[in-house]
N, C-alpha and C. Protein backbone atom coordinates (compact mmCIF):
# COMPACT_ATOMS: atom_id res chain seq x y z
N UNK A 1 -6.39 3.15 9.90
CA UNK A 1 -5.00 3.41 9.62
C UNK A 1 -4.17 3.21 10.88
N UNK A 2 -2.81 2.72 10.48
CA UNK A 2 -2.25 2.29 11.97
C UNK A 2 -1.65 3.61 12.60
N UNK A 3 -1.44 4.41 11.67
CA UNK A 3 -0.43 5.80 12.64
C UNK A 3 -1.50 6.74 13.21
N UNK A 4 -0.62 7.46 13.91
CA UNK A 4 -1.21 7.90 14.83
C UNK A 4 0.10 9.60 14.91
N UNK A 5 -0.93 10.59 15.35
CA UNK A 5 -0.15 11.92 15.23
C UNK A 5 1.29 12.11 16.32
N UNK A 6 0.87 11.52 17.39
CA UNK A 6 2.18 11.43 17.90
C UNK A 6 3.21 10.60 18.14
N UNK A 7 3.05 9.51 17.04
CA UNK A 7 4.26 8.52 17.12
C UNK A 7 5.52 9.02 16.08
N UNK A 8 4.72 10.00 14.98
CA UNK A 8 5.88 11.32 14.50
C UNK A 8 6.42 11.99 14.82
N UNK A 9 6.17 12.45 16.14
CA UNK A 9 6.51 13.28 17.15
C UNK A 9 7.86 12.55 17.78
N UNK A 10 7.58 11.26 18.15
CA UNK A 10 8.67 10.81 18.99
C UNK A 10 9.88 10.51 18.26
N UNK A 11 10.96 10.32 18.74
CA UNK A 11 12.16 10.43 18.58
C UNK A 11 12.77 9.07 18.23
N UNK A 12 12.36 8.79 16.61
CA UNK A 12 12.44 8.02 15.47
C UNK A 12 13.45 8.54 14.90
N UNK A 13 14.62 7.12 14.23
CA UNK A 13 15.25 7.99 13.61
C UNK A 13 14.48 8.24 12.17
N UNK A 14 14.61 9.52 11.15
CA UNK A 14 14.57 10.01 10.09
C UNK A 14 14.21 8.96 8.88
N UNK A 15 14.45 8.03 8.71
CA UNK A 15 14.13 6.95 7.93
C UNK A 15 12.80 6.05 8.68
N UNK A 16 12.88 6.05 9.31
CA UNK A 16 12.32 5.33 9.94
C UNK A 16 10.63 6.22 10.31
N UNK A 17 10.96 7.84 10.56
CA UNK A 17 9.79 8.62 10.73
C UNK A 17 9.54 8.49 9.22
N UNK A 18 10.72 8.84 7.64
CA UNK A 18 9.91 9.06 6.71
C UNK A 18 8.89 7.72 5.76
N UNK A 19 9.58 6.00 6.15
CA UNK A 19 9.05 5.44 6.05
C UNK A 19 7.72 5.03 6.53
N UNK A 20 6.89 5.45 7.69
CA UNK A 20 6.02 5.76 8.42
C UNK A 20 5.08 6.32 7.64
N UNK A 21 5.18 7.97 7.70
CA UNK A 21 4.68 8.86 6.50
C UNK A 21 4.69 8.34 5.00
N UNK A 22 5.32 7.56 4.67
CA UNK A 22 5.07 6.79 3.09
C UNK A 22 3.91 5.87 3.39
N UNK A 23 3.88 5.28 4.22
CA UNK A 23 3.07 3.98 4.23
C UNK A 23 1.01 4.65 4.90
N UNK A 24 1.57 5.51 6.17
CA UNK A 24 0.32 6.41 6.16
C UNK A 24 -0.13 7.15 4.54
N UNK A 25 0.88 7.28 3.75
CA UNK A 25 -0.12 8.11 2.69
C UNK A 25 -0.27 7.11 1.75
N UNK A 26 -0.08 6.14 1.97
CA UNK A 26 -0.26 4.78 0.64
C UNK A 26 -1.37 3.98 1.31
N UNK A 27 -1.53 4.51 2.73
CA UNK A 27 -3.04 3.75 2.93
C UNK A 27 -3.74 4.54 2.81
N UNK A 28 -4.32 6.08 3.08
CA UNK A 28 -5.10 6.64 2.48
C UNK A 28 -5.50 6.80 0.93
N UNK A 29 -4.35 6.93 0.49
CA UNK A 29 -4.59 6.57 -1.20
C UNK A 29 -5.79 5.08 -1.61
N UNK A 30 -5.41 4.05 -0.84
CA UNK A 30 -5.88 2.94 -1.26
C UNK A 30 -7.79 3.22 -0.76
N UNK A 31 -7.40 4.10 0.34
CA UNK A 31 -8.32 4.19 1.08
C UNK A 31 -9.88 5.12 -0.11
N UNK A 32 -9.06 6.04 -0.31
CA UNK A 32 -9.71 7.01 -1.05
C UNK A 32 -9.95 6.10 -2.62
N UNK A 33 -9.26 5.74 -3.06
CA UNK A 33 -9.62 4.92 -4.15
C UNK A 33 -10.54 3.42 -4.28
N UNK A 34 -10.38 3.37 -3.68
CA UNK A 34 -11.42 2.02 -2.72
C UNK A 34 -13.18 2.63 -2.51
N UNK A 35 -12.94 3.92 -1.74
CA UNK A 35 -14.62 4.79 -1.85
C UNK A 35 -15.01 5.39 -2.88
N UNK A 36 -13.99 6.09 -3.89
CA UNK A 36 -14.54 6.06 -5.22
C UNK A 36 -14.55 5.10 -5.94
N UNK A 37 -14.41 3.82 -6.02
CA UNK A 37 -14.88 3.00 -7.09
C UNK A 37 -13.93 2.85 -7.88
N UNK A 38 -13.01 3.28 -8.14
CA UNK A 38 -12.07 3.35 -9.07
C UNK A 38 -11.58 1.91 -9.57
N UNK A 39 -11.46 1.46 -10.19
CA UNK A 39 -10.84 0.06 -10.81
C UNK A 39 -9.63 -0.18 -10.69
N UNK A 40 -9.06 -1.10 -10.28
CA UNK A 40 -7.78 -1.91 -10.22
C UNK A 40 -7.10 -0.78 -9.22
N UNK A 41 -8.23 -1.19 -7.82
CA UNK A 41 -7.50 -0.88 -7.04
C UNK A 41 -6.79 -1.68 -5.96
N UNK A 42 -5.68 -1.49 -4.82
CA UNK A 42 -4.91 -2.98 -4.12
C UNK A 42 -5.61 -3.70 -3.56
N UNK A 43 -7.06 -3.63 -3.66
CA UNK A 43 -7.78 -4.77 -2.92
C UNK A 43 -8.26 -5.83 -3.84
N UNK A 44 -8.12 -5.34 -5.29
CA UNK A 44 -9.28 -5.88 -6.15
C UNK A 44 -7.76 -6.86 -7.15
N UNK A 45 -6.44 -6.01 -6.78
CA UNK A 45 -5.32 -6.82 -7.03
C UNK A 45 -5.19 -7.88 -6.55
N UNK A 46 -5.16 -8.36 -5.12
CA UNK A 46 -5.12 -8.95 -4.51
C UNK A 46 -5.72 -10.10 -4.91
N UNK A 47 -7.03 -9.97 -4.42
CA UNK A 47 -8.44 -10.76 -4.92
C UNK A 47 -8.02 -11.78 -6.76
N UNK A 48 -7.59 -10.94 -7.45
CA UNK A 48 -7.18 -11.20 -8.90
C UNK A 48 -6.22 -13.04 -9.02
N UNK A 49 -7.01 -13.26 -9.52
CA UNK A 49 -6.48 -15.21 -9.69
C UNK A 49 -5.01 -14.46 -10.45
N UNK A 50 -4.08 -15.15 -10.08
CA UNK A 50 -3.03 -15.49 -10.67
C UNK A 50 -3.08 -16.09 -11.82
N UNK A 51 -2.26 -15.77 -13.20
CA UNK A 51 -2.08 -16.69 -14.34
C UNK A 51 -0.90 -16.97 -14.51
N UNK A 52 -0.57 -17.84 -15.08
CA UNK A 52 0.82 -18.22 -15.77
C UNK A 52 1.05 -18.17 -16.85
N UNK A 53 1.73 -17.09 -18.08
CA UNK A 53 1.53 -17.79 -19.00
C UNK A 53 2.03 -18.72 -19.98
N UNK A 54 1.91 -19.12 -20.77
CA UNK A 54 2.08 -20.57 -21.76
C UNK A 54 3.33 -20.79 -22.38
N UNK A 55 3.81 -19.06 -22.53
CA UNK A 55 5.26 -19.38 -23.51
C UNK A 55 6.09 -18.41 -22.18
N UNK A 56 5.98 -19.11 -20.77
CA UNK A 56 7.05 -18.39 -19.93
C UNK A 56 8.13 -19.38 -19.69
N UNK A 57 9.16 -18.56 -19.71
CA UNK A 57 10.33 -18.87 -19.80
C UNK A 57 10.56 -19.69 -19.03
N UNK A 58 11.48 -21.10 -18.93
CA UNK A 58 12.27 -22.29 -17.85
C UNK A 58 12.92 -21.40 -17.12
N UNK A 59 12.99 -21.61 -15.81
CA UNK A 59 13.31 -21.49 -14.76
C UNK A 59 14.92 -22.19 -14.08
């Protein structure tokens, strides 16, 4: 994980500390769901072929 306990500490503005804290708990999430096994998790999204489908709309 990229954060670290005292880069919250420093003198970030407020958006910027709470965007931080969103993204630290959206990698543990992935993290924790990734060691249980859980299905359709963001790695296995990723990995996932793209489709198109047949009756999508002109552009």
């Amino acid at each position: 994980m990229k954060a670290n306990s005292d880069r919250h500490d420093q003198h970030l503005p407020e958006h910027q500390r709470i965007a931080d804290l969103v993204d630290d708990m959206e990698d543990r999430l992935v993290a924790e769901r990734e060691a249980k096994g859980i299905a359709g998790n963001a790695s296995e999204r990723k990995q996932a072929e793209q489709v198109e489908p047949d009756d999508q709309a002109p552009e």
